[in-house]
PDB file of N, CA and C in Angstrom:
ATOM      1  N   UNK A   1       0.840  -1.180   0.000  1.00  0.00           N
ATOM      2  CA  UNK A   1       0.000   0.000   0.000  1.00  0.00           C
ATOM      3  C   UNK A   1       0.887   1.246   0.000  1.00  0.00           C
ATOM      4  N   UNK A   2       0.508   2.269  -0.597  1.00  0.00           N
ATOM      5  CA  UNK A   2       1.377   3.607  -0.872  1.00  0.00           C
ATOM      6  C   UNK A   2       1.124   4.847  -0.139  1.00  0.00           C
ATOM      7  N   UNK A   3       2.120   4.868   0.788  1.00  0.00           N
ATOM      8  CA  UNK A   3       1.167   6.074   1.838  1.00  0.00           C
ATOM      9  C   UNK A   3       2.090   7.272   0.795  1.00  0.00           C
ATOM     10  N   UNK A   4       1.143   8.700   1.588  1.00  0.00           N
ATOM     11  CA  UNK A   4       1.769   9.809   0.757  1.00  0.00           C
ATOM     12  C   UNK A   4       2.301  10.477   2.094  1.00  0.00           C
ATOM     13  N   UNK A   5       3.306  11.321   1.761  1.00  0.00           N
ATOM     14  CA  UNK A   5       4.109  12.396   2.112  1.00  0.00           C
ATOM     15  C   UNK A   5       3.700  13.462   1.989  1.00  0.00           C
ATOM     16  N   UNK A   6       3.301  14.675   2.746  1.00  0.00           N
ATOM     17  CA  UNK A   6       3.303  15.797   2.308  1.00  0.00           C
ATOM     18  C   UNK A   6       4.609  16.636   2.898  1.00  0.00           C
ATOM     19  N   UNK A   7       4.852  17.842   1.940  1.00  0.00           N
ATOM     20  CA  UNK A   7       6.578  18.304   2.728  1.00  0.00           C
ATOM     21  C   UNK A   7       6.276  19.955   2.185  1.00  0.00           C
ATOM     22  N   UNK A   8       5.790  20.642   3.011  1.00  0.00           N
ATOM     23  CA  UNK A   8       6.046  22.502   2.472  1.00  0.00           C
ATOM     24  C   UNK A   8       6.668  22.980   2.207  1.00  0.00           C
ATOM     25  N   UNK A   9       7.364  23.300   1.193  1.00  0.00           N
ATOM     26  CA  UNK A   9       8.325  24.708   0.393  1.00  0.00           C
ATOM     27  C   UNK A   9       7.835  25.467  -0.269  1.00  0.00           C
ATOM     28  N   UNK A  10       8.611  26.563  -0.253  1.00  0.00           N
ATOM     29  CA  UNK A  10       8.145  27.982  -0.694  1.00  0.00           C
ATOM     30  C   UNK A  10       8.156  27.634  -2.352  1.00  0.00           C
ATOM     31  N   UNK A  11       7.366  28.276  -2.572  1.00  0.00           N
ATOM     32  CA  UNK A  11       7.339  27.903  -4.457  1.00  0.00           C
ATOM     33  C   UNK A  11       8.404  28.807  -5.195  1.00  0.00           C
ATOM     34  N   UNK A  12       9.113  29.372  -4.875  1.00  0.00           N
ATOM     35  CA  UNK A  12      11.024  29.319  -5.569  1.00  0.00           C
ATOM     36  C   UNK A  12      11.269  27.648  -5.229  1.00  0.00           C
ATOM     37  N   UNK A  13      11.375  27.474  -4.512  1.00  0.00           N
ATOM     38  CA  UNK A  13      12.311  25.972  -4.266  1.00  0.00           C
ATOM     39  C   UNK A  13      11.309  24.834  -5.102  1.00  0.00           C
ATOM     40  N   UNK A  14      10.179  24.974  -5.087  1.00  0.00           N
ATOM     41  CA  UNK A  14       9.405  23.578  -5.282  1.00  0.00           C
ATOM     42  C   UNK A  14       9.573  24.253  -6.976  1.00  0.00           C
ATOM     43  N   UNK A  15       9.634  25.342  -7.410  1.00  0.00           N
ATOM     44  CA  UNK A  15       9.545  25.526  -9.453  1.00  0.00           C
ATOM     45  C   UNK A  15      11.492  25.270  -9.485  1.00  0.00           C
ATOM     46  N   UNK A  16      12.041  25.474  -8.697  1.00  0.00           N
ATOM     47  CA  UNK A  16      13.090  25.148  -9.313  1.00  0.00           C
ATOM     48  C   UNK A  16      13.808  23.871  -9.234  1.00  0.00           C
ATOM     49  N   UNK A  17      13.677  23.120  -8.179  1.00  0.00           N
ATOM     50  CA  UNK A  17      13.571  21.344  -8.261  1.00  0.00           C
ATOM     51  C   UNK A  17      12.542  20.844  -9.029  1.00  0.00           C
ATOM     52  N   UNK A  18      11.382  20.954  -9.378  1.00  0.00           N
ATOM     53  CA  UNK A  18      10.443  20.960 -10.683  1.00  0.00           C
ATOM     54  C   UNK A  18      11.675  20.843 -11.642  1.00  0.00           C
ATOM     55  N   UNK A  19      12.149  22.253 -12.703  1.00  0.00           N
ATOM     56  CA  UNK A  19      12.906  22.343 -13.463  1.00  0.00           C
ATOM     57  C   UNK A  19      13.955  21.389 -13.344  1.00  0.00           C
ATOM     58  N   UNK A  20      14.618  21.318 -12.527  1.00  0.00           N
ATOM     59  CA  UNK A  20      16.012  20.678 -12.419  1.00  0.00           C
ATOM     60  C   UNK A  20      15.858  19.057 -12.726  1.00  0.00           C
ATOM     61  N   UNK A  21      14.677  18.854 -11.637  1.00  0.00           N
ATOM     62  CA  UNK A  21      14.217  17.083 -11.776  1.00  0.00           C
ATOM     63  C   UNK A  21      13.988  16.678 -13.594  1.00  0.00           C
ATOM     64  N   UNK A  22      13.547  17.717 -13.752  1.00  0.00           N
ATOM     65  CA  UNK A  22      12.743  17.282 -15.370  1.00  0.00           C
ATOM     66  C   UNK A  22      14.046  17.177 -15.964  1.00  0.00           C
ATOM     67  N   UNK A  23      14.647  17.692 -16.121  1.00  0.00           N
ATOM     68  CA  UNK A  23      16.064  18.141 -16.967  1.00  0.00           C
ATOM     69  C   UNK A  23      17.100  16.950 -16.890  1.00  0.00           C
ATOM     70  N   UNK A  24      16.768  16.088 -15.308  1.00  0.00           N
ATOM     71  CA  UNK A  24      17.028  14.865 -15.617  1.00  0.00           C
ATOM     72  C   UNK A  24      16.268  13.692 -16.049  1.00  0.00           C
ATOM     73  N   UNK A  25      15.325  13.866 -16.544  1.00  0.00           N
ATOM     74  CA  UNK A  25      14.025  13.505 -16.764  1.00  0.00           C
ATOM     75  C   UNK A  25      13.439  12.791 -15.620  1.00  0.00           C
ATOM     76  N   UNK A  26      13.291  13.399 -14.929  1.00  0.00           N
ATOM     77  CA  UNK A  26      12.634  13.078 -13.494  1.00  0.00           C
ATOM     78  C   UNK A  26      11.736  13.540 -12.927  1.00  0.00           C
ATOM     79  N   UNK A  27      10.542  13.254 -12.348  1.00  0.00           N
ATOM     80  CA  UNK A  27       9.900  14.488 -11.867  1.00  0.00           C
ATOM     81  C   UNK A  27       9.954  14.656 -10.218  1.00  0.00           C
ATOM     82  N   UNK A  28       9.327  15.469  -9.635  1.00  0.00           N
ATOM     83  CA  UNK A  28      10.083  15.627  -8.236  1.00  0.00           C
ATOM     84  C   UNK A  28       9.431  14.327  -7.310  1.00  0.00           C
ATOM     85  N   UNK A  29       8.537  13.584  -7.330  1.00  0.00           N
ATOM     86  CA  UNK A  29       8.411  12.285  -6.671  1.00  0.00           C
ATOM     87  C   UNK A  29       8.626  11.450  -7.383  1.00  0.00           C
ATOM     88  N   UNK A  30       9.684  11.513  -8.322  1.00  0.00           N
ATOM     89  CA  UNK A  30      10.806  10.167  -8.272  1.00  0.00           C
ATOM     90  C   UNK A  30      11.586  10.699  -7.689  1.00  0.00           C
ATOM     91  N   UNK A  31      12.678  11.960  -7.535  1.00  0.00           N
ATOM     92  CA  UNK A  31      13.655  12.332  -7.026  1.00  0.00           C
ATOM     93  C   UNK A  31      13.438  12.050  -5.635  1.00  0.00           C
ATOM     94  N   UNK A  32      12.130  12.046  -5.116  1.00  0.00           N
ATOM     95  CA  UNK A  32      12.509  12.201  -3.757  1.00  0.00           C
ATOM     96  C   UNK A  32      12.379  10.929  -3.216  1.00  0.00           C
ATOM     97  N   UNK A  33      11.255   9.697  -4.096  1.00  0.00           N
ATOM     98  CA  UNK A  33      11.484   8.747  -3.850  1.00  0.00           C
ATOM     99  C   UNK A  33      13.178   7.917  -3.741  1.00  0.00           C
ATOM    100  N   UNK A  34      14.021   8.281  -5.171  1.00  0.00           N
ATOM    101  CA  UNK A  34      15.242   8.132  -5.027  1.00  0.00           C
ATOM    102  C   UNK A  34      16.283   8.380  -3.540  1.00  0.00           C
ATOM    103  N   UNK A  35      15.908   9.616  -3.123  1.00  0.00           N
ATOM    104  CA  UNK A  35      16.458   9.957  -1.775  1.00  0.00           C
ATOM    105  C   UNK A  35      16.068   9.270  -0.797  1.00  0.00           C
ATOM    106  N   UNK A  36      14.717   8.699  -0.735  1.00  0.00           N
ATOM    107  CA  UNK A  36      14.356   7.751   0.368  1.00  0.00           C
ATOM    108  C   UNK A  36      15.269   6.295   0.511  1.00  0.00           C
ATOM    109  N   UNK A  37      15.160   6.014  -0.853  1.00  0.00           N
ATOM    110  CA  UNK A  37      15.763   4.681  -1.659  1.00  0.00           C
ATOM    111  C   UNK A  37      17.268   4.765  -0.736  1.00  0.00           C
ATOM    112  N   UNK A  38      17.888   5.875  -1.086  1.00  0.00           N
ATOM    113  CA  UNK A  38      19.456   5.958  -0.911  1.00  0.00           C
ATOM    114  C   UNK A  38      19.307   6.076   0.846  1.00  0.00           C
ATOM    115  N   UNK A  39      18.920   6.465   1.436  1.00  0.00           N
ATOM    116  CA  UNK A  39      18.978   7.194   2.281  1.00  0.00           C
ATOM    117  C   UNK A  39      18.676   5.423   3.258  1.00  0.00           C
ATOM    118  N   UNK A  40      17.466   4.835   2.737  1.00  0.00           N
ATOM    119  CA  UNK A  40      17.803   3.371   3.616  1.00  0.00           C
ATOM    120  C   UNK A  40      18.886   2.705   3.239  1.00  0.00           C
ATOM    121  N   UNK A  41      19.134   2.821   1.923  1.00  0.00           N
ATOM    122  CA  UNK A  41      20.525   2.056   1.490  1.00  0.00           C
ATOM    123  C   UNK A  41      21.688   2.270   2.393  1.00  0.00           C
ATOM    124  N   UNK A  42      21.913   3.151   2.703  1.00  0.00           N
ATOM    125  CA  UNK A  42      23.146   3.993   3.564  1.00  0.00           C
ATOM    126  C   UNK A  42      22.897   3.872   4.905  1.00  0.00           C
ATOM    127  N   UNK A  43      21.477   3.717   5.524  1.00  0.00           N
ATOM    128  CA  UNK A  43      21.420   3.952   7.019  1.00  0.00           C
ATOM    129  C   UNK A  43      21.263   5.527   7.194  1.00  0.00           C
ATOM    130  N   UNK A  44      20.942   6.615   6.222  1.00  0.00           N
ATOM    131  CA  UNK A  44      21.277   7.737   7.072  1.00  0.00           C
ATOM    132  C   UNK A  44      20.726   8.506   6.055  1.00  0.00           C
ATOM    133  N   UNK A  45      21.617   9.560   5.972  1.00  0.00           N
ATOM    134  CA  UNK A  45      21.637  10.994   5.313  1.00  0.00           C
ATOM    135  C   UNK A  45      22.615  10.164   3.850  1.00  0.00           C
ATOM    136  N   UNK A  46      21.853  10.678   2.327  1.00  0.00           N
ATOM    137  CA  UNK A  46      22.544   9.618   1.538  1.00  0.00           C
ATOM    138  C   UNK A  46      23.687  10.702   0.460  1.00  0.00           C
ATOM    139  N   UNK A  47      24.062  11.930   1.838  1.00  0.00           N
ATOM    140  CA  UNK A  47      24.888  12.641   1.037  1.00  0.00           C
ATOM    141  C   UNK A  47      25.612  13.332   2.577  1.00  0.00           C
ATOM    142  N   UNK A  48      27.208  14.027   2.197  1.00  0.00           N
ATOM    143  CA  UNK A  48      27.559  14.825   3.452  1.00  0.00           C
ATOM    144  C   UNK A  48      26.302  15.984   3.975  1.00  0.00           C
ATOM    145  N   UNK A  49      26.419  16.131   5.059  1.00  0.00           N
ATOM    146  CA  UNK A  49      25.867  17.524   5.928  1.00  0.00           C
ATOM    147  C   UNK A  49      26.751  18.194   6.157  1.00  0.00           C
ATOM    148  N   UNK A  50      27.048  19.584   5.815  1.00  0.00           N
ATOM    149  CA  UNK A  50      27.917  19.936   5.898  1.00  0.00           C
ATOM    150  C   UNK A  50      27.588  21.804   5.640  1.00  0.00           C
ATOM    151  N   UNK A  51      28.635  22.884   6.761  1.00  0.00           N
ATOM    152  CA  UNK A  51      27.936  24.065   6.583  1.00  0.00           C
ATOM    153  C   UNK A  51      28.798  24.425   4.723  1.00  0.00           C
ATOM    154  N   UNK A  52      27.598  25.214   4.690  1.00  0.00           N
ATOM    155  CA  UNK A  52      27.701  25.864   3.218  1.00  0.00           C
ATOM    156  C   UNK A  52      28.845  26.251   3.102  1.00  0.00           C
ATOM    157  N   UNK A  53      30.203  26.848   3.867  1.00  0.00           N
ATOM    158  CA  UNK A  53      31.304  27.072   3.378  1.00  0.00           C
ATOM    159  C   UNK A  53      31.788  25.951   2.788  1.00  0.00           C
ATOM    160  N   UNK A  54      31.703  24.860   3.478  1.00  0.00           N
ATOM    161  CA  UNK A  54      32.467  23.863   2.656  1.00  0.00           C
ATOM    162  C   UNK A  54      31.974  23.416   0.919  1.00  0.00           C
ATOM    163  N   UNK A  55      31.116  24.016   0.882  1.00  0.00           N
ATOM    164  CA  UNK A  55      30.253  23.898  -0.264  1.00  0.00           C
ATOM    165  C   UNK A  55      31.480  24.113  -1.359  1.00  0.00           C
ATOM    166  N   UNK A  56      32.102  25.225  -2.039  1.00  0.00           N
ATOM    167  CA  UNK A  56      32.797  25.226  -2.749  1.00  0.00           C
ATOM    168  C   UNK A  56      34.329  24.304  -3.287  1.00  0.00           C
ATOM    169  N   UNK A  57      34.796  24.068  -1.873  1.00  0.00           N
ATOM    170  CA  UNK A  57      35.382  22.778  -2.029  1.00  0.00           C
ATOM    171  C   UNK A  57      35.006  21.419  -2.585  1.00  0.00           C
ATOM    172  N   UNK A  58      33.784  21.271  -2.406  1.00  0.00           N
ATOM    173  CA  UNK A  58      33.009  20.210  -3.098  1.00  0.00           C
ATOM    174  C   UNK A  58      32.812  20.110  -4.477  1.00  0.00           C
ATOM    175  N   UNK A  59      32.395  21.492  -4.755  1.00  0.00           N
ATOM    176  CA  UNK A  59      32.252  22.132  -6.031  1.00  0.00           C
ATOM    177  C   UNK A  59      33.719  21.653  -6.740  1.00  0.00           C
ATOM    178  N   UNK A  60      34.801  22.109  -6.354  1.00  0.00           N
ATOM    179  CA  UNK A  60      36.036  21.663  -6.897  1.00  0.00           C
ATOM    180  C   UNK A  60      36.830  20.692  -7.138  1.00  0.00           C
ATOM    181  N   UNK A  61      36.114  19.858  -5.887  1.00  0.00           N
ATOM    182  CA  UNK A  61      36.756  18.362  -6.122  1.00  0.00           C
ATOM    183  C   UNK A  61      35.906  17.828  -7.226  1.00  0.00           C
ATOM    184  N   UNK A  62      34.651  18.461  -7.359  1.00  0.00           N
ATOM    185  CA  UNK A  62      33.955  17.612  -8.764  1.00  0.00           C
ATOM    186  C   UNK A  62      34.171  18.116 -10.359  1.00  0.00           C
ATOM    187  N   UNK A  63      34.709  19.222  -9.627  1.00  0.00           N
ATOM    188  CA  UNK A  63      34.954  19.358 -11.076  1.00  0.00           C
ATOM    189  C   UNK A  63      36.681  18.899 -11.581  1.00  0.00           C
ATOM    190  N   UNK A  64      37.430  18.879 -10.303  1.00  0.00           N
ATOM    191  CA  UNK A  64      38.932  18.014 -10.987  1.00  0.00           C
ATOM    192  C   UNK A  64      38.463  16.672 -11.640  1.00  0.00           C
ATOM    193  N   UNK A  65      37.816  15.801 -10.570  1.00  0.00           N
ATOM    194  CA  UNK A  65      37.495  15.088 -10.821  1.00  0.00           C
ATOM    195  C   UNK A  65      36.767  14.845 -12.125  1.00  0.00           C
ATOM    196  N   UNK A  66      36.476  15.485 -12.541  1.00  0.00           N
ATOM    197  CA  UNK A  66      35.531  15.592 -13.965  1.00  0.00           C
ATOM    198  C   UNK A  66      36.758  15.396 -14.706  1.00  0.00           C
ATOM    199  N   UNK A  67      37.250  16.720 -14.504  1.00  0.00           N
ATOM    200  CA  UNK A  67      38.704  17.269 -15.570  1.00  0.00           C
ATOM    201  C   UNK A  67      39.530  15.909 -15.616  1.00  0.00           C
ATOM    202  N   UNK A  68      40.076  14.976 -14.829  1.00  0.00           N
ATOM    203  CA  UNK A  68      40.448  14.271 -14.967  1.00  0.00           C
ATOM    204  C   UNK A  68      40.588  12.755 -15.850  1.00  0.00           C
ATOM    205  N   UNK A  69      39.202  12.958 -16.147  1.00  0.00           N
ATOM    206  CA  UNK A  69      38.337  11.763 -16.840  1.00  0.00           C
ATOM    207  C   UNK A  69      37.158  10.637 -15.630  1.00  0.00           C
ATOM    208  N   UNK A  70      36.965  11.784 -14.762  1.00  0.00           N
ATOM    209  CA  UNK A  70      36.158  10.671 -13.839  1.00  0.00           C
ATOM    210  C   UNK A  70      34.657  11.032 -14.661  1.00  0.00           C
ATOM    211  N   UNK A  71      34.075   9.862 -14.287  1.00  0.00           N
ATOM    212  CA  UNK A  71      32.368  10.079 -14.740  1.00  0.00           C
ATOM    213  C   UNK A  71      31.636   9.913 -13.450  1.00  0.00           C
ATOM    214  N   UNK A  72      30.688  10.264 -14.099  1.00  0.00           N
ATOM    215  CA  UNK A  72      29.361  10.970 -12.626  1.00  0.00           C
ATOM    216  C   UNK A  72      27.916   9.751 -13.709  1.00  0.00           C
ATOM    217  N   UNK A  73      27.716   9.157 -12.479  1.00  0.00           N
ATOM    218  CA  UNK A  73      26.468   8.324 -13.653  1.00  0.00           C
ATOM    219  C   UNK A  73      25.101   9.182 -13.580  1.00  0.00           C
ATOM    220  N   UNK A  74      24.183   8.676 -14.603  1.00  0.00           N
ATOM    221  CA  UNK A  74      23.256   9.533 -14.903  1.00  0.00           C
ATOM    222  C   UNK A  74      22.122   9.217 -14.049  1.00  0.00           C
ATOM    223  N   UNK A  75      21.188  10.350 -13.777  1.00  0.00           N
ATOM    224  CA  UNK A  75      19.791   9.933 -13.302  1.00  0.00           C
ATOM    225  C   UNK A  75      19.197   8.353 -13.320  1.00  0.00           C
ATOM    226  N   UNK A  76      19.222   8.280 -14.676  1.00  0.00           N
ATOM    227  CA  UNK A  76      18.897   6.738 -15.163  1.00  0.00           C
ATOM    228  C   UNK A  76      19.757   5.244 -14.837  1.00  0.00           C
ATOM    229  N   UNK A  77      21.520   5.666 -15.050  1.00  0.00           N
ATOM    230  CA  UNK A  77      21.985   4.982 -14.229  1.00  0.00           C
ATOM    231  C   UNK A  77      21.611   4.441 -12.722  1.00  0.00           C
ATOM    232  N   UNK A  78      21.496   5.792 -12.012  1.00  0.00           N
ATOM    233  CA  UNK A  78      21.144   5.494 -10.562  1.00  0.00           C
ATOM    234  C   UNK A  78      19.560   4.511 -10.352  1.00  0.00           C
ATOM    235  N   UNK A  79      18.686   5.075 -11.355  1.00  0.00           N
ATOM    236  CA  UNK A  79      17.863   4.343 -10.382  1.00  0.00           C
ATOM    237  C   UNK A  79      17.634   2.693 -11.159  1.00  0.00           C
ATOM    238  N   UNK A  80      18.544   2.669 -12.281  1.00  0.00           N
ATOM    239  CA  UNK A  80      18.689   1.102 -12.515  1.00  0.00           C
ATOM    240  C   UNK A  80      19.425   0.526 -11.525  1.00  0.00           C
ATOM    241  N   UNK A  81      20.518   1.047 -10.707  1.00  0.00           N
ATOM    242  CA  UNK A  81      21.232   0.726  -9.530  1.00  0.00           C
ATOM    243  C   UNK A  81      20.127   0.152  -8.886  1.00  0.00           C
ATOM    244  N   UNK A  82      19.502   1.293  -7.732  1.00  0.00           N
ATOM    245  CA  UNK A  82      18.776   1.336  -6.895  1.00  0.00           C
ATOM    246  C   UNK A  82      17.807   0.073  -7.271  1.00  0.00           C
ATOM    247  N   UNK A  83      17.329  -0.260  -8.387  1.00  0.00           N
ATOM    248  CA  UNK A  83      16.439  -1.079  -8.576  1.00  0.00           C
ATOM    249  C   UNK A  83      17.053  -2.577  -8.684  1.00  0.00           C
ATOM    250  N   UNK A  84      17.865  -2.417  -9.535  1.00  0.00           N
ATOM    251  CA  UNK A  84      18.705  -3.637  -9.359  1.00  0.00           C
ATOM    252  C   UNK A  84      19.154  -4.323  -7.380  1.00  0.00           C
ATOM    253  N   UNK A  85      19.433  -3.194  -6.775  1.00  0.00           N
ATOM    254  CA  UNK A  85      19.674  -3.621  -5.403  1.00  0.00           C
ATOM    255  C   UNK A  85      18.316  -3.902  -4.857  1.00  0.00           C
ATOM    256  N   UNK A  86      17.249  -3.093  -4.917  1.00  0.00           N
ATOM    257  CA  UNK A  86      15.832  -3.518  -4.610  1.00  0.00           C
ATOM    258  C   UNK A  86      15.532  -4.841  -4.721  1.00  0.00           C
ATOM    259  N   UNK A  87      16.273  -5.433  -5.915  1.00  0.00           N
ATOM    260  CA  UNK A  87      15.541  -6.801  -6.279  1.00  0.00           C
ATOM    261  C   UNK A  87      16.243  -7.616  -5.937  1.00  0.00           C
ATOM    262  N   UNK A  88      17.667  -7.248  -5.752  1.00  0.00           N
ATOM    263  CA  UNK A  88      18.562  -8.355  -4.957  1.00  0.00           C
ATOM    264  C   UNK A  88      18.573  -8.617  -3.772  1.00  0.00           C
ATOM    265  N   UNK A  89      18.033  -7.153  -3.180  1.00  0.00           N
ATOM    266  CA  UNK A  89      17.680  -7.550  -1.599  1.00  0.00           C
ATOM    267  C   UNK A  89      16.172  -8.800  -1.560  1.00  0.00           C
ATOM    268  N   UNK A  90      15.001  -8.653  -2.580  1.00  0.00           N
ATOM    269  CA  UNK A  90      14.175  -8.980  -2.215  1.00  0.00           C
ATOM    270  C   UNK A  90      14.689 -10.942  -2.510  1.00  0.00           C
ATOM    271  N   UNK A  91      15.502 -11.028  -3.281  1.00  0.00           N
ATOM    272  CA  UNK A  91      15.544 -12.475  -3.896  1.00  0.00           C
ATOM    273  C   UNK A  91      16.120 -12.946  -2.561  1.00  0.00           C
ATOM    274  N   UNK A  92      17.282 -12.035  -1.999  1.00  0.00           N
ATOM    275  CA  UNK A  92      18.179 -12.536  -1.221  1.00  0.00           C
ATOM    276  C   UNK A  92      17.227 -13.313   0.352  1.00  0.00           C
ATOM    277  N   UNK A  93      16.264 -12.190   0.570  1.00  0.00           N
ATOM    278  CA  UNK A  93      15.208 -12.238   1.298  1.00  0.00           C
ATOM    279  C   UNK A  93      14.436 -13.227   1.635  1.00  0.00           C
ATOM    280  N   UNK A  94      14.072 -13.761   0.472  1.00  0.00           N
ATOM    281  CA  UNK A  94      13.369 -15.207   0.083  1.00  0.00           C
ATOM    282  C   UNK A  94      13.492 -16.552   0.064  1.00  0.00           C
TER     283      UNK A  94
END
């Protein structure tokens, strides 16, 4: 059974995760389903917490990392991941 979530943001934040989600062709309840996904996968928070200064450092390590020849997988990658582990947990389960 599918319970729902409700979550309040100011409509700057909810039109511009709108935009952004689509652009990965996503819409914002898959994205956030995805975050739930990751977030049991991990036990936790499925990214650092961290104050906004450190933000730009982050910014930089991804982009050496880019520069370097690293790859970043796509929207679609991830949630064939996520799904693929979904189903291995459930076989494993059984």
């Amino acid at each position: 059974m599918a319970k729902t979530i409700q979550v309040r943001v100011d409509d700057q934040l909810k039109e511009s995760a709108d935009i952004l989600f689509s652009s990965l062709g996503l819409d914002t309840s898959t994205a956030i389903r995805m975050f739930l996904i990751a977030a049991m996968d991990v036990g936790g928070i499925p990214f650092a917490v961290m104050r906004s200064d450190n933000r730009d450092s982050v910014i930089r390590r991804a982009i050496d990392y880019r520069k370097s020849g690293g790859e970043f997988i796509t929207a679609e990658q991830s949630l064939t991941n996520m799904r693929m582990a979904i189903k291995a947990g459930a076989e494993y389960g059984s």
